[in-house]
N, C-alpha and C. Protein backbone atom coordinates (compact mmCIF):
# COMPACT_ATOMS: atom_id res chain seq x y z
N UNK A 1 -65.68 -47.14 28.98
CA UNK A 1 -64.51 -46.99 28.15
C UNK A 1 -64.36 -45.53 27.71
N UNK A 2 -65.66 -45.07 27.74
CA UNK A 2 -65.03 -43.41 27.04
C UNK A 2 -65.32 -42.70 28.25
N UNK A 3 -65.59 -42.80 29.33
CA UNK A 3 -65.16 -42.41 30.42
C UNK A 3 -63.45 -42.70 30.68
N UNK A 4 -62.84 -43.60 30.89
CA UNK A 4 -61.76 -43.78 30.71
C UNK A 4 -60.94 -42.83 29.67
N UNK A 5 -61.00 -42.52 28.53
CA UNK A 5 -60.25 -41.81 27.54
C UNK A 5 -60.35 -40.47 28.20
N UNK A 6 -61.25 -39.75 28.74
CA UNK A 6 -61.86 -38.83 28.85
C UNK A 6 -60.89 -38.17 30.45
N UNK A 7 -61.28 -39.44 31.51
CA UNK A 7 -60.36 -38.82 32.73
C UNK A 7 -58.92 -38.27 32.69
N UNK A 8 -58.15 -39.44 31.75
CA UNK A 8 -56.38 -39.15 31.74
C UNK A 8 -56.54 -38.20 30.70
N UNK A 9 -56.91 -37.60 30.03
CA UNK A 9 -56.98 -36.26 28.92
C UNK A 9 -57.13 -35.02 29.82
N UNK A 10 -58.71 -35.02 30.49
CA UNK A 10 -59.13 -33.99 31.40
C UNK A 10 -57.81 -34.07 32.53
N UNK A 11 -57.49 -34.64 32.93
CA UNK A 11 -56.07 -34.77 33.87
C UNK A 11 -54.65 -33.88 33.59
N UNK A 12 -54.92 -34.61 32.51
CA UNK A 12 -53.44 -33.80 31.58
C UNK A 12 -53.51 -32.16 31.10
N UNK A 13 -54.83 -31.79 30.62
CA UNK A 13 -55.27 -30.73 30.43
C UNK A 13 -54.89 -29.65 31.56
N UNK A 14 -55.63 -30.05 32.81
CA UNK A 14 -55.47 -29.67 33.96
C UNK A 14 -54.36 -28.98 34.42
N UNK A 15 -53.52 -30.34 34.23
CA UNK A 15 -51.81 -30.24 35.00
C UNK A 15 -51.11 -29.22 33.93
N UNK A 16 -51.43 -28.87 32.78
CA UNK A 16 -50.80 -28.23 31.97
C UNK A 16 -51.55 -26.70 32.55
N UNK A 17 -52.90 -26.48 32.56
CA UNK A 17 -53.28 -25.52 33.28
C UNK A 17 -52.64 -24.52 34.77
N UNK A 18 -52.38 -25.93 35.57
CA UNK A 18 -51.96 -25.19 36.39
C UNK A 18 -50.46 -25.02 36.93
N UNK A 19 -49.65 -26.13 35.38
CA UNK A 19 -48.43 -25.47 36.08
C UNK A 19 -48.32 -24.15 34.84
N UNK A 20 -49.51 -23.67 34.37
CA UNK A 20 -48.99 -22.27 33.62
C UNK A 20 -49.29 -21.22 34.76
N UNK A 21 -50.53 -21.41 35.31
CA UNK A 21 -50.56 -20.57 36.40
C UNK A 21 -49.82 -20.52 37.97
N UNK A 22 -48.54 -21.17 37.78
CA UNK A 22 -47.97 -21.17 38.76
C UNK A 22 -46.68 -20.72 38.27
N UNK A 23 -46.45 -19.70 36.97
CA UNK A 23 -45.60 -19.07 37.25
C UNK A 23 -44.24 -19.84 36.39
N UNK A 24 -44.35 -20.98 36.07
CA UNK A 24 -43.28 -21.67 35.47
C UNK A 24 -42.39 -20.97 34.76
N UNK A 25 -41.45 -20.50 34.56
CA UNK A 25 -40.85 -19.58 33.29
C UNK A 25 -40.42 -20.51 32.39
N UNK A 26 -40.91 -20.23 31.04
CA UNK A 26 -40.55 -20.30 29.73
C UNK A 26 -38.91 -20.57 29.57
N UNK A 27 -38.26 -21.26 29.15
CA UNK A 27 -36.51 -21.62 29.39
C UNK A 27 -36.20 -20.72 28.12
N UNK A 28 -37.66 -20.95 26.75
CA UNK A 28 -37.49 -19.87 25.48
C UNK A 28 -37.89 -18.48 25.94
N UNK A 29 -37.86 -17.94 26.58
CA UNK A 29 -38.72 -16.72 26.77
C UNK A 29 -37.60 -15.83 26.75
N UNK A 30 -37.77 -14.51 25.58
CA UNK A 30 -36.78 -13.29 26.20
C UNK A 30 -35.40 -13.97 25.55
N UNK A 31 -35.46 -14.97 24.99
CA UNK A 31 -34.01 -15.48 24.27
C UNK A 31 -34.85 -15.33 22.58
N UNK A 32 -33.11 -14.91 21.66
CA UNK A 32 -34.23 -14.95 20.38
C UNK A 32 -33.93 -16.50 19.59
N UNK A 33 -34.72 -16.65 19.12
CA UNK A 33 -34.44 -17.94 18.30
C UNK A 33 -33.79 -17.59 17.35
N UNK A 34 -33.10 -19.19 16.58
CA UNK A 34 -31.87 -18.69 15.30
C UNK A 34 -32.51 -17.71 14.35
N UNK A 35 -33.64 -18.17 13.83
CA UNK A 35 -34.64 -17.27 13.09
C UNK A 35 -34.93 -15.69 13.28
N UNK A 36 -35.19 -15.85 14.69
CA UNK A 36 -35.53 -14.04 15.10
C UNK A 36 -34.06 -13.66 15.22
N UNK A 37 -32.59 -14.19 15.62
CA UNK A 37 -31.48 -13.51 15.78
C UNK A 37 -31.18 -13.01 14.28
N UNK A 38 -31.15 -13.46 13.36
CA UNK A 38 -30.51 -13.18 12.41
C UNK A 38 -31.33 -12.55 11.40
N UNK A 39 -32.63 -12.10 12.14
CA UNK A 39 -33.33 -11.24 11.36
C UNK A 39 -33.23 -10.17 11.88
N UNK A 40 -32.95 -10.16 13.24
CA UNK A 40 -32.62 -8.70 14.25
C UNK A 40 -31.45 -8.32 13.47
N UNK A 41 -30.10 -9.30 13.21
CA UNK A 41 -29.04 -8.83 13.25
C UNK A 41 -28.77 -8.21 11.74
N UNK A 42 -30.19 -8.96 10.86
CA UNK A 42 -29.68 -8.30 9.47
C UNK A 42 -30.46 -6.46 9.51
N UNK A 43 -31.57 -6.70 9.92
CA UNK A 43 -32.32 -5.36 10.21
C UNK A 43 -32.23 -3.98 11.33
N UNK A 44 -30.83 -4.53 12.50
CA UNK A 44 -29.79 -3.90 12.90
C UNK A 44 -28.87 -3.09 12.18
N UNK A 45 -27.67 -3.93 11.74
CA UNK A 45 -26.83 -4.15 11.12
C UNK A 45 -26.37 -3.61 9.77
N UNK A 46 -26.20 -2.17 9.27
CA UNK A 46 -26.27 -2.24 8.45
C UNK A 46 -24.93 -2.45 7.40
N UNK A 47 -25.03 -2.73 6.20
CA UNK A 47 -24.25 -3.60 5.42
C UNK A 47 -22.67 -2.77 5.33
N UNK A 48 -21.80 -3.92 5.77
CA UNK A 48 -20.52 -2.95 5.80
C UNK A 48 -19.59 -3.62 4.44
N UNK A 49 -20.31 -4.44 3.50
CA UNK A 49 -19.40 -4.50 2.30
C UNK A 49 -20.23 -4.37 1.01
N UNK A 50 -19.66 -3.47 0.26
CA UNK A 50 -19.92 -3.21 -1.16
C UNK A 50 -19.13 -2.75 -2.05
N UNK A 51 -19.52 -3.97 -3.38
CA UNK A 51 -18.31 -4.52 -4.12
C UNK A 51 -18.05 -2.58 -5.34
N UNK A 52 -18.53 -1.94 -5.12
CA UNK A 52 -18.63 -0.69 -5.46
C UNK A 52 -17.04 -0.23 -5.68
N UNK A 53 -16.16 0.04 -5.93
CA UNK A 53 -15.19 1.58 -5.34
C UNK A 53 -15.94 2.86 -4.71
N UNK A 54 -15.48 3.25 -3.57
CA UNK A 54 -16.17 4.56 -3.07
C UNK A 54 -16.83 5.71 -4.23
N UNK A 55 -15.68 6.16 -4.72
CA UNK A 55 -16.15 7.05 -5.96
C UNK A 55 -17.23 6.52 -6.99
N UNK A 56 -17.85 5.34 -7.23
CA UNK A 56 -18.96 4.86 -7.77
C UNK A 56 -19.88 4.59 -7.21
N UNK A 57 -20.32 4.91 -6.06
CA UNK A 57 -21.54 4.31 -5.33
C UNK A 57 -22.46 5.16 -5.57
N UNK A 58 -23.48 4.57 -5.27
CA UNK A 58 -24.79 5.80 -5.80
C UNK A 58 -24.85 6.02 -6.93
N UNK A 59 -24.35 5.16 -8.35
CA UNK A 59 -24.70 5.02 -9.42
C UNK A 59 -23.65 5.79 -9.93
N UNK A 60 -22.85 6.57 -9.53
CA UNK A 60 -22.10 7.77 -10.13
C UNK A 60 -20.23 6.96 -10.87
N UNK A 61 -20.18 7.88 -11.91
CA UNK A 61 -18.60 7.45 -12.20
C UNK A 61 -17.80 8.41 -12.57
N UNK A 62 -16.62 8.13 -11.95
CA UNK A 62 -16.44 9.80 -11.99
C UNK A 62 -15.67 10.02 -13.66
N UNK A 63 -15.32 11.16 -13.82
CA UNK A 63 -15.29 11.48 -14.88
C UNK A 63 -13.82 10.90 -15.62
N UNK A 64 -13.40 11.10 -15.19
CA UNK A 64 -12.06 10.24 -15.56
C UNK A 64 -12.34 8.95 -16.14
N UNK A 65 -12.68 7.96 -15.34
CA UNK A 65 -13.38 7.02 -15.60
C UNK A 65 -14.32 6.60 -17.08
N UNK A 66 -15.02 7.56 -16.82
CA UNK A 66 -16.06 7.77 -17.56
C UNK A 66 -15.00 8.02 -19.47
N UNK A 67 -13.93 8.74 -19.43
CA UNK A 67 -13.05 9.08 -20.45
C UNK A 67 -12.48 7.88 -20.80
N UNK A 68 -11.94 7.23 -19.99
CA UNK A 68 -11.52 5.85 -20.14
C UNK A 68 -12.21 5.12 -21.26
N UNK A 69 -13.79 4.92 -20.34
CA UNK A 69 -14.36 3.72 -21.08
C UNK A 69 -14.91 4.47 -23.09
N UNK A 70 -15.12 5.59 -23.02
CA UNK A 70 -14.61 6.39 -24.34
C UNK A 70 -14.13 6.28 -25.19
N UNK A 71 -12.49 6.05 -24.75
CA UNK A 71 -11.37 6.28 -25.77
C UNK A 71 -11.21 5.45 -26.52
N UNK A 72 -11.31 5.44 -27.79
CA UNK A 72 -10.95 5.22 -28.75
C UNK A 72 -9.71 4.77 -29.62
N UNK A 73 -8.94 4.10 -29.51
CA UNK A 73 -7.59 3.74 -30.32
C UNK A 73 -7.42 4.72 -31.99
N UNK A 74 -6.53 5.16 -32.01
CA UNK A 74 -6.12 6.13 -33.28
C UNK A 74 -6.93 5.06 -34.32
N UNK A 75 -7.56 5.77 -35.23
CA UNK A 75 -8.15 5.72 -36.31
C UNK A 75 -9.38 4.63 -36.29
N UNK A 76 -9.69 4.68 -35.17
CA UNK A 76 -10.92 3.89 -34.85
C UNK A 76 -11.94 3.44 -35.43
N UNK A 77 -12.20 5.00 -36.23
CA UNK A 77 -13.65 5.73 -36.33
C UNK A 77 -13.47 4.91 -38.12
N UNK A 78 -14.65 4.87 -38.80
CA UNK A 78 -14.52 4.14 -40.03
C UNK A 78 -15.84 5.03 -40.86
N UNK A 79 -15.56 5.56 -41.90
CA UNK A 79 -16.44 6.82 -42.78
C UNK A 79 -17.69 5.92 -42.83
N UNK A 80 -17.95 4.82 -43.26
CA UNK A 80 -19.54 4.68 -42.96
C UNK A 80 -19.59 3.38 -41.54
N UNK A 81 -21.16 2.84 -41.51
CA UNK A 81 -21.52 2.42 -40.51
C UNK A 81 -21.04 1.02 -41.49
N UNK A 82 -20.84 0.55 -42.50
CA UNK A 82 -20.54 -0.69 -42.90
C UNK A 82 -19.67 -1.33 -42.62
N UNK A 83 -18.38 -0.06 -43.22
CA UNK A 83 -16.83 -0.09 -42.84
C UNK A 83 -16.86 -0.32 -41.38
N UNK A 84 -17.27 0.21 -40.48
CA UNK A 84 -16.91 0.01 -38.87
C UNK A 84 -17.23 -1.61 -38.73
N UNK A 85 -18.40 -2.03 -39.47
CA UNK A 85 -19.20 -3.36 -38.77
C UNK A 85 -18.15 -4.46 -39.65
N UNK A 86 -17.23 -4.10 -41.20
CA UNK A 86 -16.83 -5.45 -41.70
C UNK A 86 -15.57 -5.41 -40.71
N UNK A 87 -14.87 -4.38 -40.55
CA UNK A 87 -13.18 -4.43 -39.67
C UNK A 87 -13.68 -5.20 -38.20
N UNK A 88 -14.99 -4.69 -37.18
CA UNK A 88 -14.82 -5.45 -36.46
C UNK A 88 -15.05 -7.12 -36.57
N UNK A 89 -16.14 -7.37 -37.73
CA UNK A 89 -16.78 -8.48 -37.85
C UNK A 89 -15.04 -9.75 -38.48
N UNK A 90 -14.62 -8.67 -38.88
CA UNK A 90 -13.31 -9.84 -39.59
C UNK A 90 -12.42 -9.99 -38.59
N UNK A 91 -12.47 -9.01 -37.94
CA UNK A 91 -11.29 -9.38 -36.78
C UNK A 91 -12.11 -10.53 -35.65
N UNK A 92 -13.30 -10.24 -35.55
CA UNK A 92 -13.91 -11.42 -34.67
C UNK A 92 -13.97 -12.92 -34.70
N UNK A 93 -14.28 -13.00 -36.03
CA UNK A 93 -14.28 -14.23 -36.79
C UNK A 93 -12.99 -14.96 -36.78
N UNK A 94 -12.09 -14.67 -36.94
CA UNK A 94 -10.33 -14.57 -37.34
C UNK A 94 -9.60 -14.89 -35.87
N UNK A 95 -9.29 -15.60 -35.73
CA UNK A 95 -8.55 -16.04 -34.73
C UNK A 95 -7.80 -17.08 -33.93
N UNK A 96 -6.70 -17.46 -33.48
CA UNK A 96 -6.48 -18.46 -32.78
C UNK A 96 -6.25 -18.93 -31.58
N UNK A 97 -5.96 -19.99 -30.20
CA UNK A 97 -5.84 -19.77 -28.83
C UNK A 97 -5.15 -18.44 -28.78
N UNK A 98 -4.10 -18.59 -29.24
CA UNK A 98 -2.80 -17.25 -29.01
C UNK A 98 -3.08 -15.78 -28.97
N UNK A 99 -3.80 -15.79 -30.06
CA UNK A 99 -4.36 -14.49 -30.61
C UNK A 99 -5.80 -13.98 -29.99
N UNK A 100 -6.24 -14.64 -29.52
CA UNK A 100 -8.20 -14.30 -29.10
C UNK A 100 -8.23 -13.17 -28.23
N UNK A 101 -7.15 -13.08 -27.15
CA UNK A 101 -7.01 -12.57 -25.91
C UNK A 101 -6.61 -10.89 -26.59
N UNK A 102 -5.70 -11.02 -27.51
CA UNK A 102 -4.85 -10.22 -27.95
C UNK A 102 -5.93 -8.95 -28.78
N UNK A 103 -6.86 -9.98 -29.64
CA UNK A 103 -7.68 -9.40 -30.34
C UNK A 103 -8.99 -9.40 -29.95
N UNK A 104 -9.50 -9.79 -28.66
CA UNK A 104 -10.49 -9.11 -27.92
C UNK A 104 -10.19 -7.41 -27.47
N UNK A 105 -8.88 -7.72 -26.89
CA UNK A 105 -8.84 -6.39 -26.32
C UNK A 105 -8.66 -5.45 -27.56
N UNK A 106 -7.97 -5.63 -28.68
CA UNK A 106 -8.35 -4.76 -29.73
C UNK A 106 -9.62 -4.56 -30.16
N UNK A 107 -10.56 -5.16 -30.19
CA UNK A 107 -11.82 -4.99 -30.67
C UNK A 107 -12.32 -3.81 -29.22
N UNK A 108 -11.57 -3.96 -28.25
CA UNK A 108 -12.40 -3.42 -27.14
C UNK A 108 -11.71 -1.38 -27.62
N UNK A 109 -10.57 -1.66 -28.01
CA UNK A 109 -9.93 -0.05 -28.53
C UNK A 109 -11.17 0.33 -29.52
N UNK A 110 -12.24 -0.48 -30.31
CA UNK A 110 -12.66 -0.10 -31.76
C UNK A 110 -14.02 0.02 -31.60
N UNK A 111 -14.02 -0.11 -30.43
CA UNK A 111 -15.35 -0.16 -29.83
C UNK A 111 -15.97 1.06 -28.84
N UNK A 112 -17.16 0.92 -28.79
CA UNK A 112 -17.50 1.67 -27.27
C UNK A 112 -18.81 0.97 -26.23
N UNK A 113 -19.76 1.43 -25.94
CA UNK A 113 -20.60 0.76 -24.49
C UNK A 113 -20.34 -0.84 -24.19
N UNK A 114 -21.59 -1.23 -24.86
CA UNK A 114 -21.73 -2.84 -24.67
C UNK A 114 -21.13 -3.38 -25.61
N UNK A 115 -20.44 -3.36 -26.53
CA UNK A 115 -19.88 -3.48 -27.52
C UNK A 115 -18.42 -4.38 -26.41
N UNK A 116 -17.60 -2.97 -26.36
CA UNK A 116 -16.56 -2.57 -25.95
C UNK A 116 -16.52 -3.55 -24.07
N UNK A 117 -17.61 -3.85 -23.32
CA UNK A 117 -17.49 -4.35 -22.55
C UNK A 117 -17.58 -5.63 -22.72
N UNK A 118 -18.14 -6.33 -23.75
CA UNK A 118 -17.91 -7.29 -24.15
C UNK A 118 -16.76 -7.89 -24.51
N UNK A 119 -16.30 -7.12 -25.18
CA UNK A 119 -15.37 -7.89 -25.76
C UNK A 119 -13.79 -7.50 -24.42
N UNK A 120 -13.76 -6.70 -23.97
CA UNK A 120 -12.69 -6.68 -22.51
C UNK A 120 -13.15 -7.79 -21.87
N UNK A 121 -14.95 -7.90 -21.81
CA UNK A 121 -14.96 -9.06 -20.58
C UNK A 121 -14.23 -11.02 -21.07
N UNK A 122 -14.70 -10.95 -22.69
CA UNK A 122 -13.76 -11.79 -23.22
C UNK A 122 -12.78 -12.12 -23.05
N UNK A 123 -11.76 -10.77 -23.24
CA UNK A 123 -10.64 -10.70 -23.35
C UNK A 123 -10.37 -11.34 -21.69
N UNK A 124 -10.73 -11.06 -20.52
CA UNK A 124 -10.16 -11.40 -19.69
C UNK A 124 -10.62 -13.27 -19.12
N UNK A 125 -11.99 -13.36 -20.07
CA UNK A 125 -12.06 -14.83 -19.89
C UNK A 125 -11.39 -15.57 -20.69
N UNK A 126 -10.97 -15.28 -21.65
CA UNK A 126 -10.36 -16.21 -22.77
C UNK A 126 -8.46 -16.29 -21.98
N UNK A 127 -8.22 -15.25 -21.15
CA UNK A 127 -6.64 -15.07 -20.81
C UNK A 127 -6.76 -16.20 -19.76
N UNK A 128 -7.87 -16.84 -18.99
CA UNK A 128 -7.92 -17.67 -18.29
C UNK A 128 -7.95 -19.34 -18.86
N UNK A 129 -8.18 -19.17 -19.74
CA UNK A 129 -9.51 -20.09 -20.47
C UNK A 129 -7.91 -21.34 -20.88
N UNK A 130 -7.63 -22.40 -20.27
CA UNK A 130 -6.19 -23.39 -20.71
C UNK A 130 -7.14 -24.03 -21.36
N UNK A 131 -8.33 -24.49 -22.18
CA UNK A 131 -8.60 -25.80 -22.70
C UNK A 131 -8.41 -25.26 -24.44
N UNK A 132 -8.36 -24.03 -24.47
CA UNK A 132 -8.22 -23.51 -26.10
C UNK A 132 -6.54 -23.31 -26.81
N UNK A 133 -5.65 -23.32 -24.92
CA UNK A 133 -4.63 -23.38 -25.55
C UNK A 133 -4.10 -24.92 -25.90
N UNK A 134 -4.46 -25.88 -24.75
CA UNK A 134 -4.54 -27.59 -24.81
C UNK A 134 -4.77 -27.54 -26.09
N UNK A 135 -6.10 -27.47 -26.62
CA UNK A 135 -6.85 -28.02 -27.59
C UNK A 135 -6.27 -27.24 -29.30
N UNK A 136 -5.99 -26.83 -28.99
CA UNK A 136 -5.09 -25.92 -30.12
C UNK A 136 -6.41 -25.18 -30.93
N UNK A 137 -7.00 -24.79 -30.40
CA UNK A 137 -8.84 -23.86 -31.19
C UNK A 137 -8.33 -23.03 -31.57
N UNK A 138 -8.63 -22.63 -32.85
CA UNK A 138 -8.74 -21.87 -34.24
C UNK A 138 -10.08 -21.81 -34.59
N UNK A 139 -10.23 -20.40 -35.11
CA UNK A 139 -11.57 -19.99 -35.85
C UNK A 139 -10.93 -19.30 -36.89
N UNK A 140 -11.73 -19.60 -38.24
CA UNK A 140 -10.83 -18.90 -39.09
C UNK A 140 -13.00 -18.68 -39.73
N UNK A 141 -13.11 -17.41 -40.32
CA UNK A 141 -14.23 -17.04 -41.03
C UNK A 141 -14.51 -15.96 -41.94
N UNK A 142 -15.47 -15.51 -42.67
CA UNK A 142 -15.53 -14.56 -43.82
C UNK A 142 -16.97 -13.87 -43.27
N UNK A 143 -17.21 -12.86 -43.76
CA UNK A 143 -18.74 -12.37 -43.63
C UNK A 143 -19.56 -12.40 -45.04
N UNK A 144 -20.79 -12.59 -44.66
CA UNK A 144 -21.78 -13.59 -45.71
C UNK A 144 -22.59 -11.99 -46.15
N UNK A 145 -22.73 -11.46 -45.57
CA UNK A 145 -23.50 -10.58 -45.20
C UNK A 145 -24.21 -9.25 -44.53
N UNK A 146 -23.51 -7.64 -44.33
CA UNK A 146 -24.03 -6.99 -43.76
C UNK A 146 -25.27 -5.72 -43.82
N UNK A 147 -26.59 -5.97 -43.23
CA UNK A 147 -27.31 -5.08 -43.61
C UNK A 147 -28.08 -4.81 -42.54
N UNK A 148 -29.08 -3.24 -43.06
CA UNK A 148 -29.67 -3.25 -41.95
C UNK A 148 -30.76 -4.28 -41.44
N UNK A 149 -31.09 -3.74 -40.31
CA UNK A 149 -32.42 -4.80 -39.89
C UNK A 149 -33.90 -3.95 -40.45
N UNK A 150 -34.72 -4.87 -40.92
CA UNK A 150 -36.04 -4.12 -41.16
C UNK A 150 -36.75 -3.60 -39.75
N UNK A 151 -36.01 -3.70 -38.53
CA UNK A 151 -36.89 -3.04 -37.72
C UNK A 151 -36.22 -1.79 -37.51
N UNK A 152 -37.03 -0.73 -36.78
CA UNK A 152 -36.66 0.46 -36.41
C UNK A 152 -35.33 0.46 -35.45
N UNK A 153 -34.90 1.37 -34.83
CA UNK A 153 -34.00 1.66 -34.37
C UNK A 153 -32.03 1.05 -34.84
N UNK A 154 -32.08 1.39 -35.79
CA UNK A 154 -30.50 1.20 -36.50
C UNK A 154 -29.75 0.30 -36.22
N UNK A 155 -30.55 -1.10 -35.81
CA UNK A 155 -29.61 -2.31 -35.93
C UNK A 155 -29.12 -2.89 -37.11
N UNK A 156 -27.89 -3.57 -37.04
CA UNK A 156 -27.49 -4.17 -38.19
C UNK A 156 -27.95 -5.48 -37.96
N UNK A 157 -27.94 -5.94 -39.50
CA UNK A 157 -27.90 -7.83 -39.01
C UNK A 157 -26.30 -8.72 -40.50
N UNK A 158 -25.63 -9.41 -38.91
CA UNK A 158 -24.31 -9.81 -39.64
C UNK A 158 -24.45 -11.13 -39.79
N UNK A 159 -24.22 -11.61 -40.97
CA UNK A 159 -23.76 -13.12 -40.99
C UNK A 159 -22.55 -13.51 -41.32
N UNK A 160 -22.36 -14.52 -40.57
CA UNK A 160 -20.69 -15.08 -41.27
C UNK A 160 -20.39 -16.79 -41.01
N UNK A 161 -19.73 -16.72 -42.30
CA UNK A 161 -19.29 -18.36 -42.21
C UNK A 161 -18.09 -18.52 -41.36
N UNK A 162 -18.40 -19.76 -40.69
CA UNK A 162 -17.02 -19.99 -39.52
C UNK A 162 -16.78 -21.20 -39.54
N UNK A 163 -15.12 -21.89 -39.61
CA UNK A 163 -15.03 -23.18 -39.51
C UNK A 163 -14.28 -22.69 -37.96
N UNK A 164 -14.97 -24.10 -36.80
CA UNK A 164 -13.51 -24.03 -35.70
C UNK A 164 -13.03 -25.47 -35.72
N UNK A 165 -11.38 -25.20 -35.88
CA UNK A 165 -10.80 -26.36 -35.79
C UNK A 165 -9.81 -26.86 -34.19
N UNK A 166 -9.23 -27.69 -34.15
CA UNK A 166 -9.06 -27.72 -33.21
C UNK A 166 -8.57 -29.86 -32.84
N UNK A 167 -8.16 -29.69 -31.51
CA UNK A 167 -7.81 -31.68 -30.84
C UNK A 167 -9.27 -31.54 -30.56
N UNK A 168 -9.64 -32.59 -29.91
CA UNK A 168 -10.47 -33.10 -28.81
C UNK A 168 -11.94 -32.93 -29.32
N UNK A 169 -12.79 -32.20 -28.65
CA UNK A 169 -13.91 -31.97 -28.78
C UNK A 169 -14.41 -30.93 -30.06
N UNK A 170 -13.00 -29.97 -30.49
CA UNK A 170 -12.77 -29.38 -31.35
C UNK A 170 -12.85 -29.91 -32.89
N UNK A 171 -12.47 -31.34 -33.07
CA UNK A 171 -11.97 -31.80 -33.86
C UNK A 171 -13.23 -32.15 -35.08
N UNK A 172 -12.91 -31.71 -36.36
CA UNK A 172 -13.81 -32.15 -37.09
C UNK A 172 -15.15 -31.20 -37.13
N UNK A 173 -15.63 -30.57 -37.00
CA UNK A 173 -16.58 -29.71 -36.64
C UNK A 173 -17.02 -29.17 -38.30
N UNK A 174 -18.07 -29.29 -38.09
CA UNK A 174 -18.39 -28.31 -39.37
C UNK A 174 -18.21 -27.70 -39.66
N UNK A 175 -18.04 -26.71 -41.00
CA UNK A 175 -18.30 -25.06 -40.90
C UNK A 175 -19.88 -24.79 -40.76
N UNK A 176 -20.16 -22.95 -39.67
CA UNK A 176 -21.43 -23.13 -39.61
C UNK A 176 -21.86 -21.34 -39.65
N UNK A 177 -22.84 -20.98 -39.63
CA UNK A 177 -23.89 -19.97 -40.64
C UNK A 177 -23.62 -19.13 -39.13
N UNK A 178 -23.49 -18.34 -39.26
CA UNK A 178 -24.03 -17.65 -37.73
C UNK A 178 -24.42 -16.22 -37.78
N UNK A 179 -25.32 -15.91 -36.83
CA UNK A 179 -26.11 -14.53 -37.05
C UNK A 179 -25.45 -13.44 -35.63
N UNK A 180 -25.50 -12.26 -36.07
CA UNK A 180 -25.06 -10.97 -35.25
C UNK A 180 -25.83 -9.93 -35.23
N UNK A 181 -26.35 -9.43 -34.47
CA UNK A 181 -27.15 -8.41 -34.48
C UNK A 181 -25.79 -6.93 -34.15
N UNK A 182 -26.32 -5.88 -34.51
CA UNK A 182 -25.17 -4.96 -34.16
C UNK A 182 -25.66 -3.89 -34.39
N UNK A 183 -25.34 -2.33 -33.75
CA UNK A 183 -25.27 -1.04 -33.80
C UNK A 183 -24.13 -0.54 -33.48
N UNK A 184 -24.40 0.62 -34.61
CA UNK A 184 -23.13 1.28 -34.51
C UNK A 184 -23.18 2.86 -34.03
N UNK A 185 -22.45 4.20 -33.72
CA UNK A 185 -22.68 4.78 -33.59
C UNK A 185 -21.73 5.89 -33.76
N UNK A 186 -22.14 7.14 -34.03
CA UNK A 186 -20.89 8.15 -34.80
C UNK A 186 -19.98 8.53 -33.79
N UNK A 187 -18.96 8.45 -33.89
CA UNK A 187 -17.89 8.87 -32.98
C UNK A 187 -17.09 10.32 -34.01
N UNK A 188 -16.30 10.89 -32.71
CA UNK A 188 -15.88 12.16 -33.45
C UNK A 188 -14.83 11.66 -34.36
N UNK A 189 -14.60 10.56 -34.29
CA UNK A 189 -13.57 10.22 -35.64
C UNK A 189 -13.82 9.06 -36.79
N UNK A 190 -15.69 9.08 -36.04
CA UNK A 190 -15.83 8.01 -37.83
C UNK A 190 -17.00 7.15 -37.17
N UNK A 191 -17.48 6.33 -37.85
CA UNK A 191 -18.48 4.91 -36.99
C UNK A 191 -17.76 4.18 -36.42
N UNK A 192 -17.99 3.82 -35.04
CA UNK A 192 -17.46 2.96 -34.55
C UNK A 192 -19.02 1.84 -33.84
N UNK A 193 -18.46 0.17 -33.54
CA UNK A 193 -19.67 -0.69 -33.03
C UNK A 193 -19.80 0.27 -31.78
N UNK A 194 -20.87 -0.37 -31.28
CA UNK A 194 -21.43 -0.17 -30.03
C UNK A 194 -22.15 -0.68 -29.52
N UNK A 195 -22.58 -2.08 -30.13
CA UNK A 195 -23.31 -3.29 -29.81
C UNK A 195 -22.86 -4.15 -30.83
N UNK A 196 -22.70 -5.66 -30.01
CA UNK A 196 -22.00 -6.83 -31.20
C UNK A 196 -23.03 -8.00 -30.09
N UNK A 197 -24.49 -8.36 -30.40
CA UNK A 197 -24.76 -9.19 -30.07
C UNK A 197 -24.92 -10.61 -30.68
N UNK A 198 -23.74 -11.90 -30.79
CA UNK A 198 -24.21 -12.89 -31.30
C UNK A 198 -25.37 -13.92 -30.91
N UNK A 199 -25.95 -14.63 -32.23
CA UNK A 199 -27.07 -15.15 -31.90
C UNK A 199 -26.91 -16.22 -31.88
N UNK A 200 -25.94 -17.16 -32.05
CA UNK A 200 -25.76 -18.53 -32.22
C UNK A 200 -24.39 -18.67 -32.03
């Protein structure tokens, strides 16, 4: 019996032996597989789209540009760092579907870096956003609170009370406590934000 197992194995072994040495060609050979094509073709190939504008690639912006994201709306600037943080903090709080869009992009005039990109990038999600105009959402709020933070580097910390009203999922909602972290920074016409990170 284990003679038997042993012949049709040694047999098979064999026949595989010698049809390699007779030259058989490979049907895979010299063709690339899906795997090796599309690793040739990415390491060929080099990348012909980037979401860049020409004049920004390589990290650079040109100066114009660069003035843009800058500018400031007339009377921007606010004599201390408090004044800058209650005008933006009340206008944030304060709002309805109608108005959000309107008064993002103002906060984005009163603003500058991350601040200021925030609140444009708002502004252009909220201009999309149909469930706030459906739902009829209102935020109406006060500030509880602005001071610095006990840690180093010149953050503020904001609190403010907020009721949102509203149909649907809106409806009934509590009023609720909410925290802001924030920096501000001197502009040639006064303090203006320059970071508005909420925490809740």
């Amino acid at each position: 019996m284990r003679h038997q197992r042993i012949g049709p194995s040694l047999a098979a072994i064999l026949a595989v032996a010698v049809l390699a040495g007779c030259g058989i060609p490979d049907p895979y050979a010299g063709k690339p597989t899906s795997t090796s094509r599309s690793t040739s073709t990415a390491t060929s190939t080099p990348a012909t789209t980037n979401a860049d504008p020409p004049p920004e690639r390589g990290g650079t912006i040109p100066p114009a540009a660069q003035v843009a994201q800058t500018r400031l709306a007339a009377g921007a600037g606010r004599p201390t760092p408090q004044a800058a943080l209650e005008r933006y903090g009340r206008l944030y709080v304060n709002w309805t579907a109608a108005t959000i869009e309107p008064i993002q992009q103002q906060l984005a005039t009163l603003s500058v870096g991350q601040a200021r990109a925030q609140a444009l990038q708002a502004a252009a999600s909220y201009a999309r956003d149909q469930t706030l105009a459906q739902s009829r959402v209102a935020n109406s709020g006060r500030l509880i609170a602005i001071t610095p933070s006990l840690d180093a580097g010149g953050q503020w910390v904001i609190v403010t009370s907020e009721q949102t009203t509203g149909a649907g999922d809106y409806s009934g909602l509590p009023p609720t406590l909410h925290v802001i972290y924030a920096q501000v920074t001197r502009a040639q016409a006064g303090w203006v934000v320059s970071e508005w990170a909420p925490q809740n």
